[in-house]
PDB file of N, CA and C in Angstrom:
ATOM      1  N   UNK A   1     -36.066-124.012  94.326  1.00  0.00           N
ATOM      2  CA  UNK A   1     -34.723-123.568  94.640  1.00  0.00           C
ATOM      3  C   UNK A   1     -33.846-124.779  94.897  1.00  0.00           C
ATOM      4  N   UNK A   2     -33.160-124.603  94.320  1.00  0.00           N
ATOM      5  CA  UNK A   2     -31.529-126.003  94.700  1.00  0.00           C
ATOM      6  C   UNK A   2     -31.046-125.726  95.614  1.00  0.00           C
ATOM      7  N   UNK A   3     -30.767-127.034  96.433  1.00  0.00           N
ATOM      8  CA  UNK A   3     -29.670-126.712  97.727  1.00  0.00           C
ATOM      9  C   UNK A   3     -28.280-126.753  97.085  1.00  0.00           C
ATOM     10  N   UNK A   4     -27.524-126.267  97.523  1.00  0.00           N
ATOM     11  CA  UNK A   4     -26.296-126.449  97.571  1.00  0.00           C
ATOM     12  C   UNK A   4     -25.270-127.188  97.095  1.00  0.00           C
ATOM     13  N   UNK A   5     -26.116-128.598  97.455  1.00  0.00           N
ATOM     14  CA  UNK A   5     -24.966-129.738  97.219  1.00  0.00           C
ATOM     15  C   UNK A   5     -26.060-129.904  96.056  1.00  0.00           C
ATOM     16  N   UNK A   6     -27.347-129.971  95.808  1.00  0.00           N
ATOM     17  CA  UNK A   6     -27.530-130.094  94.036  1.00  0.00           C
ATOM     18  C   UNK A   6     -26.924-129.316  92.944  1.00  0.00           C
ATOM     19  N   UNK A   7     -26.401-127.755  93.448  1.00  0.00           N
ATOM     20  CA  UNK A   7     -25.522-127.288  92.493  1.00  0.00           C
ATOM     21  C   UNK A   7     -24.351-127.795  92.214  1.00  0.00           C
ATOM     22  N   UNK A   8     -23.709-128.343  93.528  1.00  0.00           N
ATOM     23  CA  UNK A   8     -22.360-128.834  93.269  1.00  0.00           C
ATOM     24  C   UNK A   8     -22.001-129.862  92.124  1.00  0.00           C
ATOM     25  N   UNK A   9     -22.837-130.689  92.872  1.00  0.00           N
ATOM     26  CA  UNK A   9     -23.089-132.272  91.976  1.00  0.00           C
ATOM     27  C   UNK A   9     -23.535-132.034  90.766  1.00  0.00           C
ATOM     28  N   UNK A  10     -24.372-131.098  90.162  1.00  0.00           N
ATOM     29  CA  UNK A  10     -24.860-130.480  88.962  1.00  0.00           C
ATOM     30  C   UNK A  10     -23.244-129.822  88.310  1.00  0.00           C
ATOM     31  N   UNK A  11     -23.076-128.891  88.650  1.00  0.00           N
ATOM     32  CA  UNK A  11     -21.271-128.627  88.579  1.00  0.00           C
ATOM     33  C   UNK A  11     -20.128-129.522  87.856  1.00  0.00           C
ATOM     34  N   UNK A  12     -19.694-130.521  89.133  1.00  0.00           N
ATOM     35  CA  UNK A  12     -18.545-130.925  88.908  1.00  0.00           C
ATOM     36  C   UNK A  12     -19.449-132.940  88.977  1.00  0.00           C
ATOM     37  N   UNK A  13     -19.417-133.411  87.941  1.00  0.00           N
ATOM     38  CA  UNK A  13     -19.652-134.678  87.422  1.00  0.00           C
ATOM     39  C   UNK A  13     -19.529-135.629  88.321  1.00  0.00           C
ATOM     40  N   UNK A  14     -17.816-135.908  88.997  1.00  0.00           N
ATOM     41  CA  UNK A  14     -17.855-136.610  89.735  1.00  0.00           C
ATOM     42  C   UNK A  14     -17.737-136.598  91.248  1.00  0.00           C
ATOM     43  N   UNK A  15     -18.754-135.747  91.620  1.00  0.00           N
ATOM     44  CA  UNK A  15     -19.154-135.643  92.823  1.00  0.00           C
ATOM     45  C   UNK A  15     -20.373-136.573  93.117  1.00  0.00           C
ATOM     46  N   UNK A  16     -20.117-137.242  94.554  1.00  0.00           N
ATOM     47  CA  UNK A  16     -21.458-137.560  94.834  1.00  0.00           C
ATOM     48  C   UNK A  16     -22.151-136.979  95.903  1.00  0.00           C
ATOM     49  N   UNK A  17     -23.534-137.260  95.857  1.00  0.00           N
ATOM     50  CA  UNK A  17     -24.328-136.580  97.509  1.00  0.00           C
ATOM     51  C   UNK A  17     -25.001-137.808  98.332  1.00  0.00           C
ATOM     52  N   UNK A  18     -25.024-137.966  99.472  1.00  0.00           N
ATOM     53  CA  UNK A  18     -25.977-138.784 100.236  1.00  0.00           C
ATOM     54  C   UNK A  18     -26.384-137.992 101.115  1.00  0.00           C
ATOM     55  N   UNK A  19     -27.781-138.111 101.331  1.00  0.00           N
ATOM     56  CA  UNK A  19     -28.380-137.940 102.259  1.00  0.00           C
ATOM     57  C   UNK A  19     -28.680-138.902 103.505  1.00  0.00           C
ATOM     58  N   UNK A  20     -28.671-138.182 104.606  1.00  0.00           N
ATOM     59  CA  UNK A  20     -29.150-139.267 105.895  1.00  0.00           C
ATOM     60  C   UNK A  20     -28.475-140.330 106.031  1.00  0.00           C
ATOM     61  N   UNK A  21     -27.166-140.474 106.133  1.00  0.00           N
ATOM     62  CA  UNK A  21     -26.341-141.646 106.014  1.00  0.00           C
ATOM     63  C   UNK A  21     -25.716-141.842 107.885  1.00  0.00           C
ATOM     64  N   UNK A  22     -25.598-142.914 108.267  1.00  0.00           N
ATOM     65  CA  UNK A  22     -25.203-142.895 109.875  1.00  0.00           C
ATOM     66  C   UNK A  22     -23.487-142.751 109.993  1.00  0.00           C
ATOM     67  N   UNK A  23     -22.886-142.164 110.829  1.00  0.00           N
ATOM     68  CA  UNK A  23     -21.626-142.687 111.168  1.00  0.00           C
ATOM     69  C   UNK A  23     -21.461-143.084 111.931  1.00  0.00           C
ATOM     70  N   UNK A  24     -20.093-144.514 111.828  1.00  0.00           N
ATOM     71  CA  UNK A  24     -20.268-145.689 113.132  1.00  0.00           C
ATOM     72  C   UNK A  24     -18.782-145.356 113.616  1.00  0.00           C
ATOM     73  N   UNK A  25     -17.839-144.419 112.854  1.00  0.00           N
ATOM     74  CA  UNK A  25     -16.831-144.089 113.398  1.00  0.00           C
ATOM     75  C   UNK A  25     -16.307-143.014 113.061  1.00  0.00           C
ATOM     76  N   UNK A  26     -15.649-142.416 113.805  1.00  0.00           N
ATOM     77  CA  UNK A  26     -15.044-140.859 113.534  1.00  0.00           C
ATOM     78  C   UNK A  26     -13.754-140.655 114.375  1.00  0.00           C
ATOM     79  N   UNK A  27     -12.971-140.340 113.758  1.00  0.00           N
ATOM     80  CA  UNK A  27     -11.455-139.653 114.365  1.00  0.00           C
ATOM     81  C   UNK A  27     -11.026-139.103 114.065  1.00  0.00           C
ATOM     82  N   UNK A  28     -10.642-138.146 115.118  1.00  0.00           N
ATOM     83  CA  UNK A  28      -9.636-136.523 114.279  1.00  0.00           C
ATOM     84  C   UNK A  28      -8.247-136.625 114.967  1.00  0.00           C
ATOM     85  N   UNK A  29      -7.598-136.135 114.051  1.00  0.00           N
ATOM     86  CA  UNK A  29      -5.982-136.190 115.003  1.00  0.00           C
ATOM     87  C   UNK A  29      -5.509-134.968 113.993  1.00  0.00           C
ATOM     88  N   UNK A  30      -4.303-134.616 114.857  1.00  0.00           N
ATOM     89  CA  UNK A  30      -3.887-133.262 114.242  1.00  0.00           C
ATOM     90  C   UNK A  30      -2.559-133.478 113.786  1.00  0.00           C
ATOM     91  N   UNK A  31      -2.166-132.646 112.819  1.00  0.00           N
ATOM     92  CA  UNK A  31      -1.107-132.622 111.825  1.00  0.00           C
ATOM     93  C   UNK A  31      -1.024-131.263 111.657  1.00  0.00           C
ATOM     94  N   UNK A  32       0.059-129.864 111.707  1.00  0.00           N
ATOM     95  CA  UNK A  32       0.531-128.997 111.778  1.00  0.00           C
ATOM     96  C   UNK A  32      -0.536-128.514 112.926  1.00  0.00           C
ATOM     97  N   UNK A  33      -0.979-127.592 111.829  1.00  0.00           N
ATOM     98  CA  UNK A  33      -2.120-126.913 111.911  1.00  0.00           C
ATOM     99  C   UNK A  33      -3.385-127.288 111.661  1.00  0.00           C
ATOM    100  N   UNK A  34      -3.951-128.118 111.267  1.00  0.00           N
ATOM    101  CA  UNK A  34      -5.327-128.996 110.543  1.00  0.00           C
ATOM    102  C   UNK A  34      -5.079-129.752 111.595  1.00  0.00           C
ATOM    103  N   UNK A  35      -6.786-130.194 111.745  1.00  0.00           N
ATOM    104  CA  UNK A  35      -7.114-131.126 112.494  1.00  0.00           C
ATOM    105  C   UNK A  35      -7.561-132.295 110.831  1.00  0.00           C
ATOM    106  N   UNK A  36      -7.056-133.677 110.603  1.00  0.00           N
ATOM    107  CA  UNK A  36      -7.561-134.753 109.783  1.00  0.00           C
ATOM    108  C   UNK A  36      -8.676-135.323 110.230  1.00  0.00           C
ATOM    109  N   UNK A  37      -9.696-135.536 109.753  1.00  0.00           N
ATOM    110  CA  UNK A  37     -10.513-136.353 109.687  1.00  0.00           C
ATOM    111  C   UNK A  37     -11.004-137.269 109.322  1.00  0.00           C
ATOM    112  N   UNK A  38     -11.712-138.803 109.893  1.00  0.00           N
ATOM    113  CA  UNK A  38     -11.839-139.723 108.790  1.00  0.00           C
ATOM    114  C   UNK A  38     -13.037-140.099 109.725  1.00  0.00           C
ATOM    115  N   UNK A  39     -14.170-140.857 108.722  1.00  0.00           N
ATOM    116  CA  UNK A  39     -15.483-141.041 109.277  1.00  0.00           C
ATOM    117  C   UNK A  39     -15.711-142.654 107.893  1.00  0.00           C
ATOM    118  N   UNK A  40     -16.296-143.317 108.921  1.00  0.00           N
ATOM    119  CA  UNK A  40     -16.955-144.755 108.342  1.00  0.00           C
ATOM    120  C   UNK A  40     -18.398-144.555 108.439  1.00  0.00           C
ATOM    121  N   UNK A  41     -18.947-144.626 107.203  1.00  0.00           N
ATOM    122  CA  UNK A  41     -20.393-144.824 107.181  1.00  0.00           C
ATOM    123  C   UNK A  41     -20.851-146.124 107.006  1.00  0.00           C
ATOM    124  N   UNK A  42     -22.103-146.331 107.967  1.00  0.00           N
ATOM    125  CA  UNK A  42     -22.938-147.621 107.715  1.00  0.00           C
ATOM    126  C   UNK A  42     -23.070-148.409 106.713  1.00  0.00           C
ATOM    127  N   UNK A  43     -22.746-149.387 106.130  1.00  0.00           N
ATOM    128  CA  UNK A  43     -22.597-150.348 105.202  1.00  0.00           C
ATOM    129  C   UNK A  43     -21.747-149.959 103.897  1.00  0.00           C
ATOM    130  N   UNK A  44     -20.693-149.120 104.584  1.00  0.00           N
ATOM    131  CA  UNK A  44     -19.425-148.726 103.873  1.00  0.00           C
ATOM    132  C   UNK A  44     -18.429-149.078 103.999  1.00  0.00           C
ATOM    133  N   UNK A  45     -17.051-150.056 103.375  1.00  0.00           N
ATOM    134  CA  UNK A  45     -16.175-150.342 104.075  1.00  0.00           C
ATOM    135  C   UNK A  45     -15.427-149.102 103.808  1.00  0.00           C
ATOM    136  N   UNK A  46     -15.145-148.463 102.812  1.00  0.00           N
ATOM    137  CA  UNK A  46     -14.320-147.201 102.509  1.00  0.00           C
ATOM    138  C   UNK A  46     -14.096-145.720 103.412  1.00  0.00           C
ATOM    139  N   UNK A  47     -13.206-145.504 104.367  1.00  0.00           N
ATOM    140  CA  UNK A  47     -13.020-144.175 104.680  1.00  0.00           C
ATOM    141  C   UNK A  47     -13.044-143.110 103.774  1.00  0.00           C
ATOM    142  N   UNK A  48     -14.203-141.740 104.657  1.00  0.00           N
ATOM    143  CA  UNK A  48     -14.189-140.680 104.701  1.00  0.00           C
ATOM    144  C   UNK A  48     -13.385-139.859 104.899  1.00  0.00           C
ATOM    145  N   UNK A  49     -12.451-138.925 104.317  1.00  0.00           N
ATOM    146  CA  UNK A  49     -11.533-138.297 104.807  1.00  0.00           C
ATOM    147  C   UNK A  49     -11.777-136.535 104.761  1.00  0.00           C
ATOM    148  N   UNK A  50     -11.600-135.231 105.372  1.00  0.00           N
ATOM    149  CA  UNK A  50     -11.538-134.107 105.347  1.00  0.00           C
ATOM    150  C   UNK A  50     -10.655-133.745 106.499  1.00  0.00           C
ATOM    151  N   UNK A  51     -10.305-132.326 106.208  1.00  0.00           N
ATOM    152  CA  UNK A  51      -9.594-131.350 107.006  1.00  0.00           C
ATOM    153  C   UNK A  51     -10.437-130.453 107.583  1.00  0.00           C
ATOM    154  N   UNK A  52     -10.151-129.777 108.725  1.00  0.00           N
ATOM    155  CA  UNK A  52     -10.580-128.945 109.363  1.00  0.00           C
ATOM    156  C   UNK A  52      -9.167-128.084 110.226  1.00  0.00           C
ATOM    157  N   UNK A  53      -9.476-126.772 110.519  1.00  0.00           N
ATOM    158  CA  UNK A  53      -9.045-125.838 110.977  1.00  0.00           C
ATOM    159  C   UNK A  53      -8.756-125.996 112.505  1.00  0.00           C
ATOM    160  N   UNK A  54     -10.355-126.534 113.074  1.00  0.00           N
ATOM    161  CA  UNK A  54     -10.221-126.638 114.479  1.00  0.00           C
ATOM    162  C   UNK A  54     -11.214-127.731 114.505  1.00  0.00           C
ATOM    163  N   UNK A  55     -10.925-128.294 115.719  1.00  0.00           N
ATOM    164  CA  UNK A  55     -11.308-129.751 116.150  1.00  0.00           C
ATOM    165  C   UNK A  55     -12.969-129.863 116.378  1.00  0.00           C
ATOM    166  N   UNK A  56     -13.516-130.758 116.146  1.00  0.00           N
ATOM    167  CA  UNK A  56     -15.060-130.538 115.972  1.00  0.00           C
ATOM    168  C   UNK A  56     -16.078-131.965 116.794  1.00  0.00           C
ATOM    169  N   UNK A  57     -16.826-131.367 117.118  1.00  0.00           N
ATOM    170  CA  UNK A  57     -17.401-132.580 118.036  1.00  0.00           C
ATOM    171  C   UNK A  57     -17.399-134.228 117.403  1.00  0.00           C
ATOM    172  N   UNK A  58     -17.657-135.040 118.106  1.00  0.00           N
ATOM    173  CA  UNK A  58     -17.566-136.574 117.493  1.00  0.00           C
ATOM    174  C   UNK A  58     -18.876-136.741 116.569  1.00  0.00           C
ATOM    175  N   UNK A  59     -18.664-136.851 115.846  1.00  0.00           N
ATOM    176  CA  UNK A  59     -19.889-137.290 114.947  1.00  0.00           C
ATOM    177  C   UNK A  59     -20.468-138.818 114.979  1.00  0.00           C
ATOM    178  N   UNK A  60     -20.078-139.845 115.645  1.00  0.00           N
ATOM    179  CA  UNK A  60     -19.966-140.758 115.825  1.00  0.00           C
ATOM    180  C   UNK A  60     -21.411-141.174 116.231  1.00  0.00           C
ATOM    181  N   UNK A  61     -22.261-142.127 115.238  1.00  0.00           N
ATOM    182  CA  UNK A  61     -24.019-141.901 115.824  1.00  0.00           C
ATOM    183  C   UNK A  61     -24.720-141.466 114.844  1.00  0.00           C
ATOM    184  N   UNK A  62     -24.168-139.941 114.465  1.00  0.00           N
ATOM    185  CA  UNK A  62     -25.233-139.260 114.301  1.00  0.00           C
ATOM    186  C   UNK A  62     -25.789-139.434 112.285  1.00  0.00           C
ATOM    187  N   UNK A  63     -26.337-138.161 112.334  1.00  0.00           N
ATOM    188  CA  UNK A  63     -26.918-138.961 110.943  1.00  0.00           C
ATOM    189  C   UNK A  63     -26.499-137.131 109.800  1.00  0.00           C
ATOM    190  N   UNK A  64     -26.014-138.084 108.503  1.00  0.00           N
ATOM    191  CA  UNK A  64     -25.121-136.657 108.142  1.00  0.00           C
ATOM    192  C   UNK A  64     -25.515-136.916 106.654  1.00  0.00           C
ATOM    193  N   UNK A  65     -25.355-135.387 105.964  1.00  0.00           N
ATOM    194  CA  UNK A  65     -25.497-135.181 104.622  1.00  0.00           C
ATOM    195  C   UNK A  65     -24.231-135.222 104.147  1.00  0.00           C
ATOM    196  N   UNK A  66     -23.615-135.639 103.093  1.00  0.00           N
ATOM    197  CA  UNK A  66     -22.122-135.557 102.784  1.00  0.00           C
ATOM    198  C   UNK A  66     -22.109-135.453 101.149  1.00  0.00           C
ATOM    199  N   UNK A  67     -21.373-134.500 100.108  1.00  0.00           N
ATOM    200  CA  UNK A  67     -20.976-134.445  98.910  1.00  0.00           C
ATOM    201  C   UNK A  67     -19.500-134.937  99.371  1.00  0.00           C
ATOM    202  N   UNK A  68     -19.134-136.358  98.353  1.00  0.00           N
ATOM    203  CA  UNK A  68     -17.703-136.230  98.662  1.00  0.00           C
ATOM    204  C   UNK A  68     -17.308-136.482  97.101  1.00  0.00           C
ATOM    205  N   UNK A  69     -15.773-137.167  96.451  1.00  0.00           N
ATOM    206  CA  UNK A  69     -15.575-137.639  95.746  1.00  0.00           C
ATOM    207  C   UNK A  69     -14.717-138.836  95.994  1.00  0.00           C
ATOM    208  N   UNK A  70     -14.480-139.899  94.834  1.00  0.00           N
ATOM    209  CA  UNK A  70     -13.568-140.961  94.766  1.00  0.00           C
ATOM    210  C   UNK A  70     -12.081-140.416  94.403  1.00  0.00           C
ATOM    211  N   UNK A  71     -10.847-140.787  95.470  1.00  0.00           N
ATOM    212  CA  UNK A  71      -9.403-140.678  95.372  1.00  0.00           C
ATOM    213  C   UNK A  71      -9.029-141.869  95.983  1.00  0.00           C
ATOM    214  N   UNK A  72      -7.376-141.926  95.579  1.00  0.00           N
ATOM    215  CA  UNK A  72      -7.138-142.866  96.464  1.00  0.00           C
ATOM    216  C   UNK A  72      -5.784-142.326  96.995  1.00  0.00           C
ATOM    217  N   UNK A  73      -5.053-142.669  97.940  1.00  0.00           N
ATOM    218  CA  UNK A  73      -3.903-142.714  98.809  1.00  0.00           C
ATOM    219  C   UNK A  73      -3.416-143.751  99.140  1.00  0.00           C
ATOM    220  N   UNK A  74      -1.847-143.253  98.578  1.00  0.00           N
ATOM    221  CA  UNK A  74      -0.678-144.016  98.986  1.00  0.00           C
ATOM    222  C   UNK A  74       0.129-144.613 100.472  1.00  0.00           C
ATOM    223  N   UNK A  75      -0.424-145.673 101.359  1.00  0.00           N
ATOM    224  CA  UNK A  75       0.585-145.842 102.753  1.00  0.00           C
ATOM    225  C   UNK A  75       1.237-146.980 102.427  1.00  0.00           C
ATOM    226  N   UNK A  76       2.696-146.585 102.743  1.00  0.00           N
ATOM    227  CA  UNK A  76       3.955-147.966 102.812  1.00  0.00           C
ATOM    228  C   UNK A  76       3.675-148.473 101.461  1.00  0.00           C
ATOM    229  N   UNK A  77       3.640-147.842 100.497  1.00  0.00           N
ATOM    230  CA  UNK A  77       3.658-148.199  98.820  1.00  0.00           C
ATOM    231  C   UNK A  77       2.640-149.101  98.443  1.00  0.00           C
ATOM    232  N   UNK A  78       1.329-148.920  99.539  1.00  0.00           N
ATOM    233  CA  UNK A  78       0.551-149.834  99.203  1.00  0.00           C
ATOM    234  C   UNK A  78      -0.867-148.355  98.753  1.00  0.00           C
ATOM    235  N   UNK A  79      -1.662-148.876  97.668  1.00  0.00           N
ATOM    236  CA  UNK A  79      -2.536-148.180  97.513  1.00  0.00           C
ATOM    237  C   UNK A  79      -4.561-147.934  98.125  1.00  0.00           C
ATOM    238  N   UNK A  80      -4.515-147.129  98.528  1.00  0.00           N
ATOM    239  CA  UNK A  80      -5.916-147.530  99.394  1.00  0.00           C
ATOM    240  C   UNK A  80      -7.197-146.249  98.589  1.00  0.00           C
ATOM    241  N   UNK A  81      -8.399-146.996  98.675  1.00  0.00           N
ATOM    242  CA  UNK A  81      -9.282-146.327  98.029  1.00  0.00           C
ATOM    243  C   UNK A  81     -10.054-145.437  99.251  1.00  0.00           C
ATOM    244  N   UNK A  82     -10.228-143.665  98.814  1.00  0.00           N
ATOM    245  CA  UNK A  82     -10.405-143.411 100.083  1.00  0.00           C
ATOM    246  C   UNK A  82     -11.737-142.660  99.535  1.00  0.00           C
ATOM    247  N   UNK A  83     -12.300-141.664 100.379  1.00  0.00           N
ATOM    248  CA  UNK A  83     -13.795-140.720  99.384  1.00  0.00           C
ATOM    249  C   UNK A  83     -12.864-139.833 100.112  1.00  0.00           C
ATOM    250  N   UNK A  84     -12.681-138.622  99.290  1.00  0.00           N
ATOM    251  CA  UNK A  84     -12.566-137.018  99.842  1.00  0.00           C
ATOM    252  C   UNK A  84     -14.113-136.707  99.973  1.00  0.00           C
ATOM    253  N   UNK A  85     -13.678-135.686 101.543  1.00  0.00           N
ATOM    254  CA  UNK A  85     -15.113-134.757 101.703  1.00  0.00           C
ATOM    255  C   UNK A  85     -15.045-133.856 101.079  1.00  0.00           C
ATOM    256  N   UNK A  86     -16.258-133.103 100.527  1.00  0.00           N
ATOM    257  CA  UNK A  86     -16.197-132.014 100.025  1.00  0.00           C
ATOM    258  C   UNK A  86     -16.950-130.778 100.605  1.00  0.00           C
ATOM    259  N   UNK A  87     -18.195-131.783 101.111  1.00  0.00           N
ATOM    260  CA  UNK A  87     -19.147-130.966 102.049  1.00  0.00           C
ATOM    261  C   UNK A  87     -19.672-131.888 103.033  1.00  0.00           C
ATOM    262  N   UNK A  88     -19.881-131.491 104.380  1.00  0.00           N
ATOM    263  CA  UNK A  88     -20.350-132.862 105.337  1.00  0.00           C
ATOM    264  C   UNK A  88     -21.025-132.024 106.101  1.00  0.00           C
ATOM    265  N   UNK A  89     -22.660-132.238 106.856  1.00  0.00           N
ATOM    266  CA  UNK A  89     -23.641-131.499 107.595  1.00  0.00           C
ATOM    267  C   UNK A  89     -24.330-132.829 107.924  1.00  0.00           C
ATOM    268  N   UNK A  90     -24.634-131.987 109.614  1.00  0.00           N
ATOM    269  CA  UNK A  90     -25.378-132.624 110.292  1.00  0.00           C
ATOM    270  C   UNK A  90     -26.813-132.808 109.827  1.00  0.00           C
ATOM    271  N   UNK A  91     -27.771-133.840 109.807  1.00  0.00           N
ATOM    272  CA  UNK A  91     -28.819-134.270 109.274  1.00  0.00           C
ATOM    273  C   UNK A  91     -30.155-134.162 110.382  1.00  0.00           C
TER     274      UNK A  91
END
């Protein structure tokens, strides 16, 4: 049986999956209604980014499964390479 994120990644091409990866930083701050999220993984310089509904414990430590993809975003007309989440679970 396939988990989940092997269908995804099977799916849509440029998705990726890691397993068991650490996070050394995490911050949520809120914007309307969404809480933003951004998470740094261990020997990653590139931010993690997702949305959430409601605010969610610090992940900061712990050890996580993540499907995300490659985007990038625009601040002060400068361009930055970011990963969208697509799926993120505790490990």
């Amino acid at each position: 049986m396939q988990s989940d994120a092997s269908k995804l990644v099977k799916k849509h091409q440029q998705l990726t999956h890691s397993d068991n990866v650490k996070v050394t930083s995490h911050v949520q701050r809120q914007k309307d209604d969404w809480y933003l999220n951004t998470i740094l993984i261990e020997n990653c310089e590139i931010p993690f980014k997702y949305k959430r509904k409601k605010q969610y414990k610090s992940l900061k430590g712990a050890r996580v499964n993540i499907t995300y993809y490659p985007a990038s975003e625009t601040v002060a007309g400068m361009e930055f390479e970011i990963m969208k989440v697509v799926r993120i679970k505790v490990a």
